[in-house]
N, C-alpha and C. Protein backbone atom coordinates (compact mmCIF):
# COMPACT_ATOMS: atom_id res chain seq x y z
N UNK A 1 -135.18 -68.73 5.81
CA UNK A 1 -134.50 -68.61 4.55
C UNK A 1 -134.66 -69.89 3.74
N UNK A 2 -134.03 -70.92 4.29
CA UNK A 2 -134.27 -72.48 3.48
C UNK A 2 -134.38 -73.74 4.37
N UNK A 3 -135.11 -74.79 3.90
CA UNK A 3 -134.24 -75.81 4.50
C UNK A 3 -132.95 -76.24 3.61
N UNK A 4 -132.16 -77.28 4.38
CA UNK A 4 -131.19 -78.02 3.54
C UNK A 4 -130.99 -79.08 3.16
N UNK A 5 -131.01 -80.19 2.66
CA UNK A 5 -131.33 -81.85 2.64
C UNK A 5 -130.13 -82.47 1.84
N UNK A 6 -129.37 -83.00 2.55
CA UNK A 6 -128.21 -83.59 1.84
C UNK A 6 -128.63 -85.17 1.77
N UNK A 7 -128.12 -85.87 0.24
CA UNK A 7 -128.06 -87.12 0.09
C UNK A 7 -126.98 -87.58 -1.03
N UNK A 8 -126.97 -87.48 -2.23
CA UNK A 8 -125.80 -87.46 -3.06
C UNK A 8 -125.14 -86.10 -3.50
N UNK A 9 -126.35 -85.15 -3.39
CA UNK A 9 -125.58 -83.17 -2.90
C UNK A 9 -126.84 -82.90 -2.03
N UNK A 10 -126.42 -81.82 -1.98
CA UNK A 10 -127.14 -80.45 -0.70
C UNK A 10 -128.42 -79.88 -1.76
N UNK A 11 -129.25 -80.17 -1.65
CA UNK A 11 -130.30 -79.17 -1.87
C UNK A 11 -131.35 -78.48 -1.57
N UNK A 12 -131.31 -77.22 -1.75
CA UNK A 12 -132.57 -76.42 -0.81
C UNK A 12 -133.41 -76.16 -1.00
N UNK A 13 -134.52 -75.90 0.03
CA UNK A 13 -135.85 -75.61 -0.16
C UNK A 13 -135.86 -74.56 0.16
N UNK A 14 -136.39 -73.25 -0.73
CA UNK A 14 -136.53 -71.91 -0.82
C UNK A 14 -137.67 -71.42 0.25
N UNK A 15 -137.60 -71.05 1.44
CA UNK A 15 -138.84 -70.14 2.19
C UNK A 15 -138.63 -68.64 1.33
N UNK A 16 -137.85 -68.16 1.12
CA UNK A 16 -137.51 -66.45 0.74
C UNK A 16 -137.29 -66.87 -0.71
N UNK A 17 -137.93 -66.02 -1.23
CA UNK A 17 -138.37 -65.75 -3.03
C UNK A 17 -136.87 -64.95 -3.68
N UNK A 18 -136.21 -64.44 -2.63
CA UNK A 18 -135.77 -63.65 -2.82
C UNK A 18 -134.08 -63.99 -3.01
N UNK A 19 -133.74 -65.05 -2.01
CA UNK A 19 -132.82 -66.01 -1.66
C UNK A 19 -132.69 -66.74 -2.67
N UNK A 20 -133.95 -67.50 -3.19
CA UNK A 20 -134.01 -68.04 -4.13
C UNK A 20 -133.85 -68.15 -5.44
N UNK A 21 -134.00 -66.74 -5.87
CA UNK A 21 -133.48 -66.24 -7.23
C UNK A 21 -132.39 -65.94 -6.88
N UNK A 22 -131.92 -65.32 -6.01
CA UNK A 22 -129.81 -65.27 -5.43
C UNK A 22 -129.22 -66.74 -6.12
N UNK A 23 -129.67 -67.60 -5.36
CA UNK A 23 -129.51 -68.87 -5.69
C UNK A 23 -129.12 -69.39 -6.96
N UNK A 24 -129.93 -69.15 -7.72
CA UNK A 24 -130.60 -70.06 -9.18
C UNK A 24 -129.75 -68.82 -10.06
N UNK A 25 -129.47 -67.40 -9.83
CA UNK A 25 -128.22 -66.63 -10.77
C UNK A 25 -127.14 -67.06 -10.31
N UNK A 26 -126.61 -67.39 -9.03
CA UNK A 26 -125.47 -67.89 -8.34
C UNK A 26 -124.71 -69.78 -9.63
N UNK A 27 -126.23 -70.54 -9.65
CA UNK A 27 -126.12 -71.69 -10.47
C UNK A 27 -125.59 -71.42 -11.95
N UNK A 28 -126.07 -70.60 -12.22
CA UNK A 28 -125.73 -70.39 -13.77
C UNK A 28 -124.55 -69.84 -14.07
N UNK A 29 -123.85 -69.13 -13.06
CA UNK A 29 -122.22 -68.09 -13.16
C UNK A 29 -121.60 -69.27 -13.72
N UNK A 30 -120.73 -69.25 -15.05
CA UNK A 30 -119.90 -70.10 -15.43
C UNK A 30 -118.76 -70.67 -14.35
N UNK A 31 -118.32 -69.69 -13.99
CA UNK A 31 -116.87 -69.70 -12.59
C UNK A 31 -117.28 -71.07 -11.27
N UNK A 32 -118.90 -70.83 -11.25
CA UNK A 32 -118.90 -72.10 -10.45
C UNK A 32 -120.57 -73.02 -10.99
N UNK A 33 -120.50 -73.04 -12.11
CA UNK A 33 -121.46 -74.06 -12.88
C UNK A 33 -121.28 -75.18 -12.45
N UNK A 34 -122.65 -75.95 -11.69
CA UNK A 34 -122.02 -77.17 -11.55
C UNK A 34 -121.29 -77.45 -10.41
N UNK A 35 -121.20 -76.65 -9.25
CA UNK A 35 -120.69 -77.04 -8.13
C UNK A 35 -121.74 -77.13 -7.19
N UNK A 36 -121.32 -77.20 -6.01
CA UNK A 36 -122.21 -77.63 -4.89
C UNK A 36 -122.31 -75.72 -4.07
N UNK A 37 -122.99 -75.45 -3.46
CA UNK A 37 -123.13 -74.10 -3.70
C UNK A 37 -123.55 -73.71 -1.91
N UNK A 38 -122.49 -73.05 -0.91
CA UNK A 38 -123.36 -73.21 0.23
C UNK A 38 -123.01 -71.83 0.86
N UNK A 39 -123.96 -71.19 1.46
CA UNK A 39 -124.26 -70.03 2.03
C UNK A 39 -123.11 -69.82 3.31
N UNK A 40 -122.40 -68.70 3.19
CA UNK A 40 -121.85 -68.96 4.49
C UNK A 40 -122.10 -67.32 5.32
N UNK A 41 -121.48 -66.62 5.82
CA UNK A 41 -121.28 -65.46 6.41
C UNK A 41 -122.29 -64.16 5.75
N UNK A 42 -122.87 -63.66 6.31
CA UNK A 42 -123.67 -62.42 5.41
C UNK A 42 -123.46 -60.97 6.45
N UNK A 43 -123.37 -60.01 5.93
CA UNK A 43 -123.27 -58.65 6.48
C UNK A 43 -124.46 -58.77 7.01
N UNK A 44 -124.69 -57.55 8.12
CA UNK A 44 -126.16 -57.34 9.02
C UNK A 44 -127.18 -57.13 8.00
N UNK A 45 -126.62 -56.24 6.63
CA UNK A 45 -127.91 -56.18 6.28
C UNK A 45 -128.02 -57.16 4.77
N UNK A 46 -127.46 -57.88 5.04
CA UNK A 46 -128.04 -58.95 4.31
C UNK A 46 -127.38 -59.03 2.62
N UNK A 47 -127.14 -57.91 2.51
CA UNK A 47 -126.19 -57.66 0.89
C UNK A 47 -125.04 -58.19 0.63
N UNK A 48 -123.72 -58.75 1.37
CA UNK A 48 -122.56 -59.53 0.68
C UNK A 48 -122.65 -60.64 1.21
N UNK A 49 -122.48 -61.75 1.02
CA UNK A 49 -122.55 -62.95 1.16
C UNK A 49 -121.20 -63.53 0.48
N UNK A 50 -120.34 -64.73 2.02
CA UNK A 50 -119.75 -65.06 1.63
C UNK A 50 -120.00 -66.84 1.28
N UNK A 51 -120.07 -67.25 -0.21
CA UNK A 51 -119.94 -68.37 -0.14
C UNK A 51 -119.02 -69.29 -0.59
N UNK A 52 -119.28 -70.55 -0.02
CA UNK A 52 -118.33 -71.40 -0.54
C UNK A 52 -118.24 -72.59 -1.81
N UNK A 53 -118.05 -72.72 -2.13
CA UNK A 53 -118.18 -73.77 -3.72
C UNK A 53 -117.54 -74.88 -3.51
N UNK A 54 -117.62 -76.48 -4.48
CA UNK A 54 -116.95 -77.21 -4.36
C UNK A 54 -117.53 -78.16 -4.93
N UNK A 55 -116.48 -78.95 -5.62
CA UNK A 55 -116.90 -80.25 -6.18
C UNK A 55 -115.61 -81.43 -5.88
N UNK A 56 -116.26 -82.46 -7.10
CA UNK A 56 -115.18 -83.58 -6.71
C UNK A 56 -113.65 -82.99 -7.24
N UNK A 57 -113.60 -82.41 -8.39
CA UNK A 57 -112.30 -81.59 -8.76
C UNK A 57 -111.95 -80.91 -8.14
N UNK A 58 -112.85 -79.86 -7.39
CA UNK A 58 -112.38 -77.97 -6.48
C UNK A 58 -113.24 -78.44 -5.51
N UNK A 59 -112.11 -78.82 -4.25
CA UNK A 59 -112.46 -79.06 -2.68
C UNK A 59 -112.91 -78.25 -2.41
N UNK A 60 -112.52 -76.61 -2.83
CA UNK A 60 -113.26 -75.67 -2.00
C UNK A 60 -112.68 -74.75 -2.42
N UNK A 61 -113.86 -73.65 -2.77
CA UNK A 61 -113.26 -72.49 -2.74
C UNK A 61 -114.52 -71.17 -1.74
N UNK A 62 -113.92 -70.04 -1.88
CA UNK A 62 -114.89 -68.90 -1.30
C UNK A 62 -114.54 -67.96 -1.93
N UNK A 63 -116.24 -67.30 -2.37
CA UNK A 63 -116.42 -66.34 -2.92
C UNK A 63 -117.25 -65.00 -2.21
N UNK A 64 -116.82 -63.54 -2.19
CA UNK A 64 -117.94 -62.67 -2.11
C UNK A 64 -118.93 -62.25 -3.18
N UNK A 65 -120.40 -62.52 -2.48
CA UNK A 65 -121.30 -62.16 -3.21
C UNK A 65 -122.26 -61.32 -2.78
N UNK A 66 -122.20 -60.03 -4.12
CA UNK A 66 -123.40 -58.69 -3.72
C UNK A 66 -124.31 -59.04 -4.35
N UNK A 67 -125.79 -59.22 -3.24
CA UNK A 67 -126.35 -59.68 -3.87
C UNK A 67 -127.22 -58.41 -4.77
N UNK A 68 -126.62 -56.79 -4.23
CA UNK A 68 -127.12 -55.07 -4.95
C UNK A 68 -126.37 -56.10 -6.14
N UNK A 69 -124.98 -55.69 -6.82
CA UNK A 69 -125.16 -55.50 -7.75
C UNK A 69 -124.87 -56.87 -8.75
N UNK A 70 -125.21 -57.91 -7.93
CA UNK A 70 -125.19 -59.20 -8.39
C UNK A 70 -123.61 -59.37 -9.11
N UNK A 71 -122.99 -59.56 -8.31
CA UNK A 71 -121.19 -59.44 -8.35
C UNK A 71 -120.53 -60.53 -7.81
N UNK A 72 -120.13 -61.23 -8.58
CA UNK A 72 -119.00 -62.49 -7.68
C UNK A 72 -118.04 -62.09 -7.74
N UNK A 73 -117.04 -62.18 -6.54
CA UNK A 73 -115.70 -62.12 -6.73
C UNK A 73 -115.00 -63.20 -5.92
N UNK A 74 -113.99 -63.80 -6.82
CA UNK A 74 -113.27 -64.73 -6.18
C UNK A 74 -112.19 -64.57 -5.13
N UNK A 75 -112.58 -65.13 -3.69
CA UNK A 75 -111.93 -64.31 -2.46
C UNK A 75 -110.32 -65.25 -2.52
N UNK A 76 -110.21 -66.91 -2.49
CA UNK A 76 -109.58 -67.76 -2.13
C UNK A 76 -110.33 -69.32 -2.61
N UNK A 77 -109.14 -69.94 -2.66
CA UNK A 77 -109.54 -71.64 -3.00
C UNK A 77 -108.34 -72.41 -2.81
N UNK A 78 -108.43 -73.63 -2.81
CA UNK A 78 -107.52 -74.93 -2.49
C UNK A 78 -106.44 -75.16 -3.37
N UNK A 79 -106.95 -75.00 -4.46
CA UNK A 79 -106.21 -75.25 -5.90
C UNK A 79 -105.46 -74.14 -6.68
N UNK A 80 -106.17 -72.53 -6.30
CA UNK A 80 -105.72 -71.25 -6.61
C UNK A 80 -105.03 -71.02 -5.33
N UNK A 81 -104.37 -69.62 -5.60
CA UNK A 81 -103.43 -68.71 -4.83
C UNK A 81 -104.87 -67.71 -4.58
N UNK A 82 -104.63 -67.56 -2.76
CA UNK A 82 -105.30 -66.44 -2.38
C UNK A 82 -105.06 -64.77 -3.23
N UNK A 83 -106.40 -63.99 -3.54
CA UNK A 83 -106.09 -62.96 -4.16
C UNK A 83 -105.00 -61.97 -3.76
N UNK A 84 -104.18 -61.28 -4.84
CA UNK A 84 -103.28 -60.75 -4.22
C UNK A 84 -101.47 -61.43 -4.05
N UNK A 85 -102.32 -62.44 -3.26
CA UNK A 85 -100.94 -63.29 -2.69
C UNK A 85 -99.78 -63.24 -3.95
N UNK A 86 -98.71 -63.28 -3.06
CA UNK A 86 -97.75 -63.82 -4.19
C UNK A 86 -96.87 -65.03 -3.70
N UNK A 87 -97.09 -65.51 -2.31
CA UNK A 87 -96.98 -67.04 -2.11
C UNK A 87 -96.48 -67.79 -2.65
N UNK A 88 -95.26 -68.79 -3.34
CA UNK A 88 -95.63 -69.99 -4.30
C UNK A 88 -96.87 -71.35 -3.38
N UNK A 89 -97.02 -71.53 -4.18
CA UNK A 89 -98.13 -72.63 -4.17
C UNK A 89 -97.00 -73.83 -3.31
């Protein structure tokens, strides 16, 4: 799929063409423009992907991503209330 090379951020080297354009539409979503961007959990066949985001402002958050119908949805984060939740913070 990639390599990974961290030094002042994480950046990858694309083996899959395919990953790669996932990637580079993943960069441009306003919701996480500009964050650090890392692959985590994927279904067997390869279509939702859960990742995680983060910068120096947003420690972290996780998102599901289809990569059928090219869909983010925001699962949970540090700074937000898990979806749903009604929790106070």
């Amino acid at each position: 799929m990639a390599t990974f090379y961290t030094d002042d951020r994480t950046r990858p080297y694309w083996r899959d063409k395919k990953y790669a354009d996932d990637y580079k539409w993943l960069e441009k979503q306003k919701a996480i423009r500009g964050k650090e961007i890392s692959l985590g959990s994927m279904t067997k066949d390869e279509q939702l992907l859960l990742i995680a985001t983060g910068s120096d402002a947003e420690p972290g958050e996780r998102w599901l991503f289809d990569r059928r119908s090219r869909k983010l949805t925001f699962q949970y984060g540090s700074t937000r209330r898990c979806r749903g939740s009604t929790s106070p913070r």
